[in-house]
Protein backbone atom coordinates (compact mmCIF):
# COMPACT_ATOMS: atom_id res chain seq x y z
CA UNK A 1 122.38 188.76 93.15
CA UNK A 2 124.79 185.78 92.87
CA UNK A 3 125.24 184.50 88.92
CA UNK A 4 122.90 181.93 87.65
CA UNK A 5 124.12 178.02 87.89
CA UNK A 6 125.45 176.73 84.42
CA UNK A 7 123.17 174.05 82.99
CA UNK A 8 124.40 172.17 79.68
CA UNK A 9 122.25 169.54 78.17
CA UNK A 10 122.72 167.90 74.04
CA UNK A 11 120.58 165.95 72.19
CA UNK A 12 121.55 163.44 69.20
CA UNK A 13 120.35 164.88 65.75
CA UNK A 14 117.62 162.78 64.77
CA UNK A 15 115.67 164.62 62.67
CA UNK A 16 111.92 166.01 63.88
CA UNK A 17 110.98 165.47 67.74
CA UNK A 18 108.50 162.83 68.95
CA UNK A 19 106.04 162.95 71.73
CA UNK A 20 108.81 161.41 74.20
CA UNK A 21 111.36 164.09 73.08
CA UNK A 22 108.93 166.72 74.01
CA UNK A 23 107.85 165.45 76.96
CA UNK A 24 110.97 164.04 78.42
CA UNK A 25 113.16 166.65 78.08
CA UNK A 26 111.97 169.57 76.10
CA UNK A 27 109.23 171.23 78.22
CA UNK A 28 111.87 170.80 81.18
CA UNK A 29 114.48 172.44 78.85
CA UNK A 30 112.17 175.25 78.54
CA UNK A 31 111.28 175.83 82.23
CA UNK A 32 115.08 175.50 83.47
CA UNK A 33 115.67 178.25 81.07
CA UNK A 34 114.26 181.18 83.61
CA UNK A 35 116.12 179.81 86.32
CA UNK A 36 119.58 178.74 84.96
CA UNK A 37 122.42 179.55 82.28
CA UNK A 38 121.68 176.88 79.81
CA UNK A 39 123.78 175.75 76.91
CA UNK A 40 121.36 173.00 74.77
CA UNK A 41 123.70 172.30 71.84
CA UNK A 42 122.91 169.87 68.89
CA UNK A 43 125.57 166.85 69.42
CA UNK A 44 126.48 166.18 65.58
CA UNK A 45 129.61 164.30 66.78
CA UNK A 46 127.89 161.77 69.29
CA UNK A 47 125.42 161.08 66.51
CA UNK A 48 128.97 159.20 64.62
CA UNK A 49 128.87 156.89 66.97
CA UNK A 50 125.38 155.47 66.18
CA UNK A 51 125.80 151.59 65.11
CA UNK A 52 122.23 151.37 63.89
CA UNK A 53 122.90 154.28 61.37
CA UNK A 54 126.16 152.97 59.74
CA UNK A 55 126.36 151.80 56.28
CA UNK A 56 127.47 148.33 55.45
CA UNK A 57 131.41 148.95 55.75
CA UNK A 58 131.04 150.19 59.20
CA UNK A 59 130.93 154.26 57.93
CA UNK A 60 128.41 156.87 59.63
CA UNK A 61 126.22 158.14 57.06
CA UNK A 62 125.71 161.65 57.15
CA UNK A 63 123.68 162.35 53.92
CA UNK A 64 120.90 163.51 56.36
CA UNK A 65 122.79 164.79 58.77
CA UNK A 66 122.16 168.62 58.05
CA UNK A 67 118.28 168.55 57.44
CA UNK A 68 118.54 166.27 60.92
CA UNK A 69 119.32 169.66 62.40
CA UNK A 70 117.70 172.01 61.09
CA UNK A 71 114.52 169.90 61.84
CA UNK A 72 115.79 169.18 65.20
CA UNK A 73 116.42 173.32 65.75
CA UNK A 74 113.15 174.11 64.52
CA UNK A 75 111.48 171.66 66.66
CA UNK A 76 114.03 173.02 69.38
CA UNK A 77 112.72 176.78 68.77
CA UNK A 78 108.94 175.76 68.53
CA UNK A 79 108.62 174.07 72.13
CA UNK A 80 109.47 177.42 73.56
CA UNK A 81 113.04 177.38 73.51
CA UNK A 82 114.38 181.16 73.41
CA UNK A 83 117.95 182.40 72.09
CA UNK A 84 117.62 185.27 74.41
CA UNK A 85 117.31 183.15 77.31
CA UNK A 86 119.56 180.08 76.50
CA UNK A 87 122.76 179.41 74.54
CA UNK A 88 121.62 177.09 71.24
CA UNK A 89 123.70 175.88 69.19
CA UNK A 90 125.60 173.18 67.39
CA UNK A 91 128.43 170.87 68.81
CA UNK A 92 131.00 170.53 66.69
CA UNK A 93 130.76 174.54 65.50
CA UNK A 94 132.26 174.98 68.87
CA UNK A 95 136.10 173.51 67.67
CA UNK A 96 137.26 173.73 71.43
CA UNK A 97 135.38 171.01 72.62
CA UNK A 98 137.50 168.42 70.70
CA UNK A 99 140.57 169.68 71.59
CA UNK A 100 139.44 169.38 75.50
CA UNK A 101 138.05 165.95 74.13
CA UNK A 102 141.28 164.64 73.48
CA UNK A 103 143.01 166.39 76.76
CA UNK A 104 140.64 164.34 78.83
CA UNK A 105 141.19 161.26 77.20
CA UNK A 106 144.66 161.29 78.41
CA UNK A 107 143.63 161.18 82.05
CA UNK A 108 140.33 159.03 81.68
CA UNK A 109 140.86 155.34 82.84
CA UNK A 110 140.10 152.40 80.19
CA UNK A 111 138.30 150.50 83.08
CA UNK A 112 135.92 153.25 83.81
CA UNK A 113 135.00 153.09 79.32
CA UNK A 114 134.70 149.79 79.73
CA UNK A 115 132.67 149.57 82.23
CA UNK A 116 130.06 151.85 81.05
CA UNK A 117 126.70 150.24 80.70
CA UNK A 118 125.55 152.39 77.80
CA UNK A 119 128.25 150.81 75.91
CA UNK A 120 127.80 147.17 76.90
CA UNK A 121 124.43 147.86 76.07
CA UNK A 122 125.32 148.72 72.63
CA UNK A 123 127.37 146.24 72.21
CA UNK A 124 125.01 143.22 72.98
CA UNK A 125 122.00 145.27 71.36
CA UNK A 126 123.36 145.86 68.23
CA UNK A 127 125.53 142.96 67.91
CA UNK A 128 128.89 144.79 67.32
CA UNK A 129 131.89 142.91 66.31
CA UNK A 130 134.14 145.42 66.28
CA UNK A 131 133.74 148.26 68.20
CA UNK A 132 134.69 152.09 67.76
CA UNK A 133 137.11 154.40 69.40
CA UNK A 134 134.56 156.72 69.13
CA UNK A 135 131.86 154.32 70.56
CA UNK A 136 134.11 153.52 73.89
CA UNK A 137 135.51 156.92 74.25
CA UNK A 138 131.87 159.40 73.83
CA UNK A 139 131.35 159.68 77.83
CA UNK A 140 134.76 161.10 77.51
CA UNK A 141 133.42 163.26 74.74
CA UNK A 142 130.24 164.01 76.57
CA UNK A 143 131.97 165.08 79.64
CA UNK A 144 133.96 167.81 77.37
CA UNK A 145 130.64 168.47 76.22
CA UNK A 146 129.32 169.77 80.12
CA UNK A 147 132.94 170.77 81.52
CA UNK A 148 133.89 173.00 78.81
CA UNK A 149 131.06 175.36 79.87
CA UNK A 150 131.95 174.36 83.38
CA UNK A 151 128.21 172.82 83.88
CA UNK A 152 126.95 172.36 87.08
CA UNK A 153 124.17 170.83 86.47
CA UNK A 154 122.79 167.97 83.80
CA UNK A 155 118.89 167.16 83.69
CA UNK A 156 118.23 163.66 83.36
CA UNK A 157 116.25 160.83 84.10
CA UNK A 158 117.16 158.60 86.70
CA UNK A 159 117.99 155.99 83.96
CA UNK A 160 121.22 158.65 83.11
CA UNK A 161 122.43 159.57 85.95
CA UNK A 162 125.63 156.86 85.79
CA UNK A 163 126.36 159.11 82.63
CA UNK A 164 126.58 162.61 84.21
CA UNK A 165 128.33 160.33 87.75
CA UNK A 166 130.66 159.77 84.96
CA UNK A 167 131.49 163.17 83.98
CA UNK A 168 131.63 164.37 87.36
CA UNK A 169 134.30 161.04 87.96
CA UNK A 170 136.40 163.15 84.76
CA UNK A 171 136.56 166.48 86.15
CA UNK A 172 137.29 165.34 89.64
CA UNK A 173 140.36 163.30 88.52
CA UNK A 174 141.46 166.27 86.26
CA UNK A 175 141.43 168.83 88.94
CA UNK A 176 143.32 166.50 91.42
CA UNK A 177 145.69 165.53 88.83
CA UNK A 178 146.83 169.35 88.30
CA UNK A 179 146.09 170.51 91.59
CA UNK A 180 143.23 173.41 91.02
CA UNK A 181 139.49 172.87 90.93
CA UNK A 182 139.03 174.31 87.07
CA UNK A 183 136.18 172.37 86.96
CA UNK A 184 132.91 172.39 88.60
CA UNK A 185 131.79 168.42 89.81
CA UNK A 186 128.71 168.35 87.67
CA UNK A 187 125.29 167.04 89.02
CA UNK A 188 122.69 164.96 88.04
CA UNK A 189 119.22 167.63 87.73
CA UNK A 190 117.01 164.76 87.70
CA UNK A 191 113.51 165.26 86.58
CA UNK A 192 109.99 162.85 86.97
CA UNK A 193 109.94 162.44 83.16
CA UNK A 194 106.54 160.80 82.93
CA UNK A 195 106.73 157.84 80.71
CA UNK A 196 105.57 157.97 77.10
CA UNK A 197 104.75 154.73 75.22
CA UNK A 198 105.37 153.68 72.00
CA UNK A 199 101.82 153.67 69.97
CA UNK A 200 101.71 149.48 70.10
CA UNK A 201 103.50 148.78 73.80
CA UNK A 202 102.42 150.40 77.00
CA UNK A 203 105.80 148.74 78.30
CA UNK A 204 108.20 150.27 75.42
CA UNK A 205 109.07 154.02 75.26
CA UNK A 206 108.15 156.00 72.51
CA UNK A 207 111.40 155.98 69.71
CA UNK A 208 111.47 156.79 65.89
CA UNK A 209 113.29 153.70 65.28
CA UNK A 210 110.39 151.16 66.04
CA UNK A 211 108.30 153.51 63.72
CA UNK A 212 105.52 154.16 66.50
CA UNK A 213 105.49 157.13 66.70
CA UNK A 214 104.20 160.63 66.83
CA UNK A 215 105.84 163.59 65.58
CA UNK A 216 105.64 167.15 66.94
CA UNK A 217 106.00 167.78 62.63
CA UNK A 218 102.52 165.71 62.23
CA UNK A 219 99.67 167.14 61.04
CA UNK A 220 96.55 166.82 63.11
CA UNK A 221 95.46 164.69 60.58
CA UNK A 222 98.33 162.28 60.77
CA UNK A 223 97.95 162.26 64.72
CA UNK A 224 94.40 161.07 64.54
CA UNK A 225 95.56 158.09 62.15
CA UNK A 226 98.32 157.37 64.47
CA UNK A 227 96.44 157.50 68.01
CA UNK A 228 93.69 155.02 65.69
CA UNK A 229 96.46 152.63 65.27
CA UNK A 230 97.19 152.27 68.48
CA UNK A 231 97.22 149.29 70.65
CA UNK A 232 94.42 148.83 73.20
CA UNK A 233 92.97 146.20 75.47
CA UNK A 234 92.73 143.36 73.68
CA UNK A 235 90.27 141.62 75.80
CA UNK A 236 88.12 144.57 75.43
CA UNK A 237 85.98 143.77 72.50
CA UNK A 238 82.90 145.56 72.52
CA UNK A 239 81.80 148.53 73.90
CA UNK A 240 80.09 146.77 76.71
CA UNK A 241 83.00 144.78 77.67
CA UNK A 242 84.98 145.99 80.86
CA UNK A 243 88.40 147.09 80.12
CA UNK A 244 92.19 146.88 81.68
CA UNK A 245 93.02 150.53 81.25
CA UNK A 246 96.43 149.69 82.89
CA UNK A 247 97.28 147.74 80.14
CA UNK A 248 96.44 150.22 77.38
CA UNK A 249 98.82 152.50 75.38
CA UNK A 250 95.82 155.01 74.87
CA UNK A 251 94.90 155.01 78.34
CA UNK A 252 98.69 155.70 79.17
CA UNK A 253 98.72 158.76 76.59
CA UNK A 254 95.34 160.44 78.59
CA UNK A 255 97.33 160.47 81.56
CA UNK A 256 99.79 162.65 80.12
CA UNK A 257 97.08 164.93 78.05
CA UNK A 258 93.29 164.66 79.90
CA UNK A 259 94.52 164.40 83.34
CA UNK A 260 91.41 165.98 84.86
CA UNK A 261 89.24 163.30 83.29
CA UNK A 262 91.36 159.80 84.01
CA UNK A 263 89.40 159.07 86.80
CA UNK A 264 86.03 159.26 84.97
CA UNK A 265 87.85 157.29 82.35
CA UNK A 266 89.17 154.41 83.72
CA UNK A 267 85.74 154.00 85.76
CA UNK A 268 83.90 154.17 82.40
CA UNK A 269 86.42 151.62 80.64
CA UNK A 270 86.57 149.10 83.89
CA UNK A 271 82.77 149.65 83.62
CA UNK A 272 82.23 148.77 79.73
CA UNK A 273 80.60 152.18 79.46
CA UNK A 274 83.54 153.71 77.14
CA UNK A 275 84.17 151.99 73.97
CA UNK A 276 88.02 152.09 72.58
CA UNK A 277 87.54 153.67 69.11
CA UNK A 278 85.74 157.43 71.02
CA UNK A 279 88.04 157.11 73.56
CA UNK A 280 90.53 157.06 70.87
CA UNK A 281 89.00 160.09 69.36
CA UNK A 282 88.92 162.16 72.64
CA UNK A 283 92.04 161.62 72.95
CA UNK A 284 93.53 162.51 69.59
CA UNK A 285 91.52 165.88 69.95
CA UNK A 286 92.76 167.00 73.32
CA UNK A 287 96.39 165.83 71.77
CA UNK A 288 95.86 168.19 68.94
CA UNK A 289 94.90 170.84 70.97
CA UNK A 290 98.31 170.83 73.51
CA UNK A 291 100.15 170.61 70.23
CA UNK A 292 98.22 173.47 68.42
CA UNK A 293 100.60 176.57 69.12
CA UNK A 294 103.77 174.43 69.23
CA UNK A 295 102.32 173.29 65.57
CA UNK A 296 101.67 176.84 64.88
CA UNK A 297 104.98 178.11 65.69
CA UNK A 298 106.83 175.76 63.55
CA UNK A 299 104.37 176.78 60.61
CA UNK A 300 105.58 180.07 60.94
CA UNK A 301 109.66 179.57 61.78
CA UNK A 302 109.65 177.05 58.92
CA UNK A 303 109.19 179.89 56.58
CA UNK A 304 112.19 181.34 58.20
CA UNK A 305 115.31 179.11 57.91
CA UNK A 306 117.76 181.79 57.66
CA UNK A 307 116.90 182.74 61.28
CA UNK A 308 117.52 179.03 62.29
CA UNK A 309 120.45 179.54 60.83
CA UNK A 310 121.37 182.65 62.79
CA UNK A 311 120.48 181.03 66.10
CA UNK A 312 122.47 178.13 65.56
CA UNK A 313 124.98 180.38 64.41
CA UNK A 314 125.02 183.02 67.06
CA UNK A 315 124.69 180.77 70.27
CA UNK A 316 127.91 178.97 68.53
CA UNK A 317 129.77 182.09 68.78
CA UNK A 318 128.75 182.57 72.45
CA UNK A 319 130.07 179.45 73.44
CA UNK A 320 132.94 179.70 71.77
CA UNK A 321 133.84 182.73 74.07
CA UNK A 322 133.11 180.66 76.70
CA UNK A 323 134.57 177.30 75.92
CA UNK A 324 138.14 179.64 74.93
CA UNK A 325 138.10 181.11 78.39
CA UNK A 326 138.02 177.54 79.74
CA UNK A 327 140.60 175.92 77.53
CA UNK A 328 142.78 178.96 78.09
CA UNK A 329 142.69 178.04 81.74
CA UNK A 330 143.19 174.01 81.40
CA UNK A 331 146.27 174.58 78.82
CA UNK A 332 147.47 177.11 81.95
CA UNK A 333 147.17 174.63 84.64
CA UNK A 334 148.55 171.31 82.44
CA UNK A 335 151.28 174.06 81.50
CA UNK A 336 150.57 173.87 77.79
CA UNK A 337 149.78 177.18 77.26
CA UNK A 338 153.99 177.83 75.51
């Protein structure tokens, strides 16, 4: 039986998971898992580079930056992610990948930085005068990141594929440069990530920074306020008034969680037979129930940080026996291995 394909994936330590997270990338996460070698790592350093979470004086703060990943891990752990199955673990507790960091920087083209759209992005979005290193130079980082475990594959949406293209652009130029393919051209997995709306625009994804949000950490208590809050039809007034499901956030969350009925519902809301505050209530009760055992779970690994800890802890030490093996043999082939 041929060895499994390498899969790496990171996410920025934000604290507890929303409905997007989960959705977007951590049920996928999960079901790769079987199929692939994964390495899902915890990207402490990529979180530096965040302008919106800089002080005044242009310094990351990192007060929360420890609880951010222990929540994150335990959010990580309760969607079904299993140590015995994948590599978890946190990014900079694996040393190696700056050094390989800084190795590619010295072959990575300005122009192709520059050029990013992530970072022009950034730049425009959150007004930033004066740029980072850091900021510029993370797809550099992130491509250490996947070639250090010599990742073949990176699941994404379609929206980041330029950012794996980008990696792939890295190791290509490296293994031309000294002759030997020590890296493997990483691909873009991409996935159908269906689309999950912030609570008060059907037209804005789901993000912890606008606030509207739901939390896999929410009680079902706190769900139900939150799906009440949200933003419906406004030109639905009344019961008896026919609706624009198309055009309303709850309608766009019972696509994702009461599939089998959304043709009975948007009949009964076009028809002004379904009024917006039970629909709102169905909905927030078939929510509760797909969260129940990932809810559960958490209960129960909350009371057991020291395990966190020896997952993050353990998968760190497994890729560190990989990401040495792959240093060993880039220091060989740039001949800095004296």
């Amino acid at each position: 039986m041929s060895a499994k394909k390498v899969i790496t994936s990171g996410m920025r330590p934000t604290g507890s998971l929303h409905l997007g997270n989960l959705i977007g990338a951590l049920e996928n996460w999960v079901k790769l898992q079987d199929e692939y070698q994964c390495f899902y790592f915890i990207v402490d350093w990529h979180s530096l580079t965040t302008p919106g979470s800089q002080n005044s004086v242009g310094y990351q703060y990192t007060t929360n930056l420890a609880d951010n990943i222990y929540q994150m891990a335990l959010d990580w752990l309760s969607a079904g992610l299993d140590p015995n199955k994948s590599t978890i673990f946190i990014q900079s507790h694996v040393p190696e990948v700056a050094e390989l960091f800084l190795l590619l920087g010295m072959i990575t083209p300005l122009g192709w930085l520059e050029r990013n759209p992530t970072y022009r992005e950034m730049l425009e979005d959150y007004k930033i005068e004066y740029p980072t290193y850091g900021l510029l130079g993370y797809p550099t980082l992130q491509a250490a990141d996947i070639l250090i475990y010599k990742g073949e594959y990176v699941p994404v949406g379609k929206d980041q594929e330029s950012h794996v293209n980008l990696a792939r652009d890295i190791a290509g130029r490296f293994n031309n440069i000294y002759g030997k393919n020590v890296f493997p051209l990483p691909e873009a997995l991409l996935t159908q990530m269906p689309k999950v709306p912030s609570l008060d625009n059907p037209n804005r994804k789901m993000s912890k920074s606008s606030g509207n949000y739901i939390a896999i950490a929410h009680s079902p208590e706190e769900t139900v306020e939150r799906v009440k809050s949200m933003f419906t039809d406004p030109a639905k007034i009344r019961k008896n008034d026919k609706g624009h499901p198309d055009g309303c956030v709850v309608f766009s969350f019972h696509t994702i969680y009461n599939k089998e009925k959304i043709d009975l519902i948007r009949f009964e809301c076009q028809e002004g037979k379904r009024g917006c505050v039970d629909c709102k209530m169905e909905l927030a009760n078939v929510m509760n129930k797909a969260l129940f055992e990932i809810r559960e779970r958490r209960k129960e690994l909350a009371n057991r940080p020291q395990y966190i800890k020896e997952v993050l802890f353990e998968g760190a030490q497994k890729a560190r026996s990989v990401a040495q093996k792959t240093l060993a043999e880039v220091k060989e082939v740039m001949k800095l291995n004296y």
